[in-house]
Protein backbone atom coordinates (compact mmCIF):
# COMPACT_ATOMS: atom_id res chain seq x y z
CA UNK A 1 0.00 0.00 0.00
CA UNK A 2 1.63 3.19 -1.27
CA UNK A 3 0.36 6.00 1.39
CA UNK A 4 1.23 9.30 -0.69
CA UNK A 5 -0.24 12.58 -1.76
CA UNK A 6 0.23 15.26 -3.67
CA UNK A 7 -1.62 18.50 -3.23
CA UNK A 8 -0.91 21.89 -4.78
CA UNK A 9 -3.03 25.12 -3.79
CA UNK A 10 -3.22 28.79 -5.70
CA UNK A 11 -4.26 32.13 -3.81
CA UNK A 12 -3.88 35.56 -4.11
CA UNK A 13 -1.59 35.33 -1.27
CA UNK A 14 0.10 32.00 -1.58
CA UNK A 15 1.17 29.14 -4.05
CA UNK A 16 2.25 26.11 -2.11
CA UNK A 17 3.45 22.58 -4.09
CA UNK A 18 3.63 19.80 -0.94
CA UNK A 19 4.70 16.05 -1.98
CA UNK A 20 4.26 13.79 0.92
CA UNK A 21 4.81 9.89 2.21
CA UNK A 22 3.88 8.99 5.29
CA UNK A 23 6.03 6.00 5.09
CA UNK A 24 9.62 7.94 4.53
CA UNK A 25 13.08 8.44 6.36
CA UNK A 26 12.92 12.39 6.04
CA UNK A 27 14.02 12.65 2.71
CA UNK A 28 12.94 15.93 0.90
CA UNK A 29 13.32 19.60 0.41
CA UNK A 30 11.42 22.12 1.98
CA UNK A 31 11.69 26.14 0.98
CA UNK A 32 9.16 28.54 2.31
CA UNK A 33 11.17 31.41 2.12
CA UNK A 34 11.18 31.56 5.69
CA UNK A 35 14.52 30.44 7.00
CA UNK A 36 13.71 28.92 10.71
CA UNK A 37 9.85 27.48 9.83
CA UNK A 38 11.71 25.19 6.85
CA UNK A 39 14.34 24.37 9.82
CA UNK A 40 10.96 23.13 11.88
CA UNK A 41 9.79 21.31 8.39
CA UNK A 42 12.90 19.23 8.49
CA UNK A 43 12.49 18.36 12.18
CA UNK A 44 8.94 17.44 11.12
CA UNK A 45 10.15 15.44 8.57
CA UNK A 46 12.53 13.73 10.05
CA UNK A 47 11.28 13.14 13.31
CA UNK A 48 8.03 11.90 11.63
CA UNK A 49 9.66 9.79 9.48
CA UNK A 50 7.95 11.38 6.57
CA UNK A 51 9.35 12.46 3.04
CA UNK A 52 8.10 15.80 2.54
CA UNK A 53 9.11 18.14 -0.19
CA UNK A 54 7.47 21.67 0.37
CA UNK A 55 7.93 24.62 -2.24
CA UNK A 56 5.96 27.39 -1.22
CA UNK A 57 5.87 31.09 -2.27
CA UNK A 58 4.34 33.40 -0.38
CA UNK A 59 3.51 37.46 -0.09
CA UNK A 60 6.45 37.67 2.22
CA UNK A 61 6.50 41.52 2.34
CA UNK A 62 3.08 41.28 4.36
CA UNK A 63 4.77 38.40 6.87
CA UNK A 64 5.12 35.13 7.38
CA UNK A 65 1.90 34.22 8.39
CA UNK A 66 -0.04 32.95 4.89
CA UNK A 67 2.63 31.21 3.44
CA UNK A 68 3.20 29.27 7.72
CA UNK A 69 -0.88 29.07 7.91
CA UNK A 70 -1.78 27.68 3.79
CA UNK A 71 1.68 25.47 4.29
CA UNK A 72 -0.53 23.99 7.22
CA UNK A 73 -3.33 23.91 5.21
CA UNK A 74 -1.87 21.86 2.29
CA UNK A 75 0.22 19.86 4.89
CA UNK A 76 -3.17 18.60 6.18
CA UNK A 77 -4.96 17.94 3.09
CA UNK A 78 -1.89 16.12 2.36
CA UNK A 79 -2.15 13.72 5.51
CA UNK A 80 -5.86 13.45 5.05
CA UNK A 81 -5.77 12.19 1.27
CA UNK A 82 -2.69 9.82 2.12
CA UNK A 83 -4.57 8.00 5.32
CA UNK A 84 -7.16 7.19 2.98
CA UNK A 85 -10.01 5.36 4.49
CA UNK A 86 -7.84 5.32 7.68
CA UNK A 87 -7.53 1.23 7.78
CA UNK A 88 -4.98 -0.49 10.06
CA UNK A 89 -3.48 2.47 11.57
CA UNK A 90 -3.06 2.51 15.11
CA UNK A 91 -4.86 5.67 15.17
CA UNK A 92 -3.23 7.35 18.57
CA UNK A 93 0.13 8.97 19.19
CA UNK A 94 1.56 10.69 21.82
CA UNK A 95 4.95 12.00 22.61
CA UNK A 96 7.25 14.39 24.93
CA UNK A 97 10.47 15.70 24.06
CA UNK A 98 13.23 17.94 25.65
CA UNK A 99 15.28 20.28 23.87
CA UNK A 100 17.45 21.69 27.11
CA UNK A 101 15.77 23.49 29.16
CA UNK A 102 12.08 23.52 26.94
CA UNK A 103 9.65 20.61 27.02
CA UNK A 104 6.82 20.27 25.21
CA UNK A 105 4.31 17.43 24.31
CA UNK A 106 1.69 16.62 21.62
CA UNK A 107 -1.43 13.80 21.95
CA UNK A 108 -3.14 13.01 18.37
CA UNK A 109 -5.98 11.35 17.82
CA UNK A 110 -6.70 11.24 13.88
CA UNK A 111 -10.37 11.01 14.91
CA UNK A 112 -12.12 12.44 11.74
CA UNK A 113 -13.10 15.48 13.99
CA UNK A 114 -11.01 18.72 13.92
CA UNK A 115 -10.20 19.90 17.41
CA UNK A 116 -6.48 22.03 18.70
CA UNK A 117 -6.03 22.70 21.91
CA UNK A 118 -2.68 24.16 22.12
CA UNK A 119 -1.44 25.40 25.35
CA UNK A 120 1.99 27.39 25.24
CA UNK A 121 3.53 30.82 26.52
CA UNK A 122 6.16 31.95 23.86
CA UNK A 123 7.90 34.58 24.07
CA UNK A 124 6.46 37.11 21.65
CA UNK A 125 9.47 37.07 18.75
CA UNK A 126 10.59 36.42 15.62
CA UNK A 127 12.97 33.78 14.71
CA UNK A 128 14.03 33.83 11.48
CA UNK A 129 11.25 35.35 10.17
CA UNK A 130 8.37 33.27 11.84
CA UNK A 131 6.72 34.85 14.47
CA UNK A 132 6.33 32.54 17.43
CA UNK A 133 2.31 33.40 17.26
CA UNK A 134 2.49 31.09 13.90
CA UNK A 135 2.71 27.99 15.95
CA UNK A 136 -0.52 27.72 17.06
CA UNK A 137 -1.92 28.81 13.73
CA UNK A 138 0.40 26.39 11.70
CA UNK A 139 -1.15 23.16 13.73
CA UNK A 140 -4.71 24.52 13.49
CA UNK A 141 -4.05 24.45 9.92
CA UNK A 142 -2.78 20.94 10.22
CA UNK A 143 -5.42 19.64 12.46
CA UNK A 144 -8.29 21.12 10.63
CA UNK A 145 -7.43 20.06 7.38
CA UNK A 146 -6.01 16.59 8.07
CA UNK A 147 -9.24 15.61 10.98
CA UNK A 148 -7.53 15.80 13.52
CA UNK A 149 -8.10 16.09 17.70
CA UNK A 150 -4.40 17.81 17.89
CA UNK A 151 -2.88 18.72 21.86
CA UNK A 152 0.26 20.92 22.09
CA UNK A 153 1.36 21.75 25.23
CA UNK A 154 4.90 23.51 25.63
CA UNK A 155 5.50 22.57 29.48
CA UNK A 156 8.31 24.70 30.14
CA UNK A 157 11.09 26.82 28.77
CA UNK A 158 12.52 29.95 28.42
CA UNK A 159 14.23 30.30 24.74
CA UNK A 160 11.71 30.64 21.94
CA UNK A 161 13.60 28.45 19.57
CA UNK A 162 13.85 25.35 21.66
CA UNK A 163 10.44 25.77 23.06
CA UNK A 164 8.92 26.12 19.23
CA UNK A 165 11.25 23.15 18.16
CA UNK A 166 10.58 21.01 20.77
CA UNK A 167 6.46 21.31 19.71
CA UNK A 168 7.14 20.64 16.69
CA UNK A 169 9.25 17.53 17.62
CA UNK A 170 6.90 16.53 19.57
CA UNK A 171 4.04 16.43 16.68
CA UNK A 172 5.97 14.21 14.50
CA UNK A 173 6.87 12.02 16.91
CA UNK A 174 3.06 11.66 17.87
CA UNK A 175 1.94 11.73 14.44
CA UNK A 176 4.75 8.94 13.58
CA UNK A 177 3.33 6.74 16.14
CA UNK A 178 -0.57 7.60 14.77
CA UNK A 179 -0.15 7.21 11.18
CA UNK A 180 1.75 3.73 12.20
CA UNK A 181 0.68 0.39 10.51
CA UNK A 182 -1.05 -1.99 13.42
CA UNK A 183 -0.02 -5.24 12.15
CA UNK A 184 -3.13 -6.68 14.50
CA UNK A 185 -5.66 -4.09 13.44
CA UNK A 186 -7.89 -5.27 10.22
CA UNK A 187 -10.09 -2.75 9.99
CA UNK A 188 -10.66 1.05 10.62
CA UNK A 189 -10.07 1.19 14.47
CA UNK A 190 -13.17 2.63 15.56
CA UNK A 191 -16.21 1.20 17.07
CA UNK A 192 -17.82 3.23 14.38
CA UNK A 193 -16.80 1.17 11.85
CA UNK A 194 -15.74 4.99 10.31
CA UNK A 195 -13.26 7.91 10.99
């Protein structure tokens, strides 16, 4: 079973070309234009164990925030069209990572129903371009567009970049262990029959 999408997506603002496998090592390129949110791509990838090529082109001169939020966006519909019917997946992930003196965690559920609830206080600044405030916008994206019940907490920390890296390490890992392959699961794994 091949468990790939494509997706491409044309606005006014943005125009975003995302290749994904859910079954990868990392392999890809990603370039948003936006130095330190392709840096948390990679970790994504990587950490996920996804191939994930990203070219996206945005109206940087406003910000980062459509090309970090439609990225999201097209990263979901991505996830949703390669899960397919959702069929022997274990369904559930859940992981919590350090990155020195930040923590953060991330529970998934890819439940069919869209739900964030991201819990985190960032320092208010820009890291290479991304605003810390596009974290919780870049996983609603995700979330919404993929089905999923997403939790983010960042427990603790006090630098910005290892708090925002450490989220995002913590989503792939979770999402790793949810889009996994339950070799004892035949079915969808829901009592609904449906997700």
């Amino acid at each position: 079973m091949i468990r790939s999408a494509e997706i491409s997506r044309t606005t006014n603002e943005t125009d975003i070309r995302l290749g994904l496998s859910l079954d990868g090592t990392g392999a890809g390129t990603r370039s948003t234009g936006v130095g330190f949110f392709d840096h948390l791509l990679d970790a994504l990838a990587r950490h996920g164990r996804l191939d994930l090529d990203v070219d996206a082109r945005g109206d940087l001169e406003t910000g980062a925030h459509h090309t970090v939020e439609d990225t999201g966006i097209v990263l979901g519909q991505a996830l949703d069209q390669a899960l397919g019917d959702r069929a022997g997946i274990v369904r559930f992930g859940q992981a919590t990572i350090p990155m020195d003196e930040a923590r953060a965690s991330a529970a998934i559920d890819i439940s069919g129903r869209p739900y964030v609830a991201f819990e985190a206080e960032l320092p208010h600044v820009a890291i290479g371009g991304f605003d810390t405030d596009l974290v919780e916008e870049f996983f609603r994206a995700v979330a919404s567009s993929a089905k999923l019940t997403l939790h983010v907490t960042v427990e603790r920390g006090s630098n910005a970049h290892h708090m925002v890296e450490a989220a995002f390490k913590a989503f792939a890992r979770a999402l790793r262990q949810a889009v996994a392959i339950d070799p004892t699961e035949s079915g969808v794994p829901s009592t609904k029959g449906l997700l």
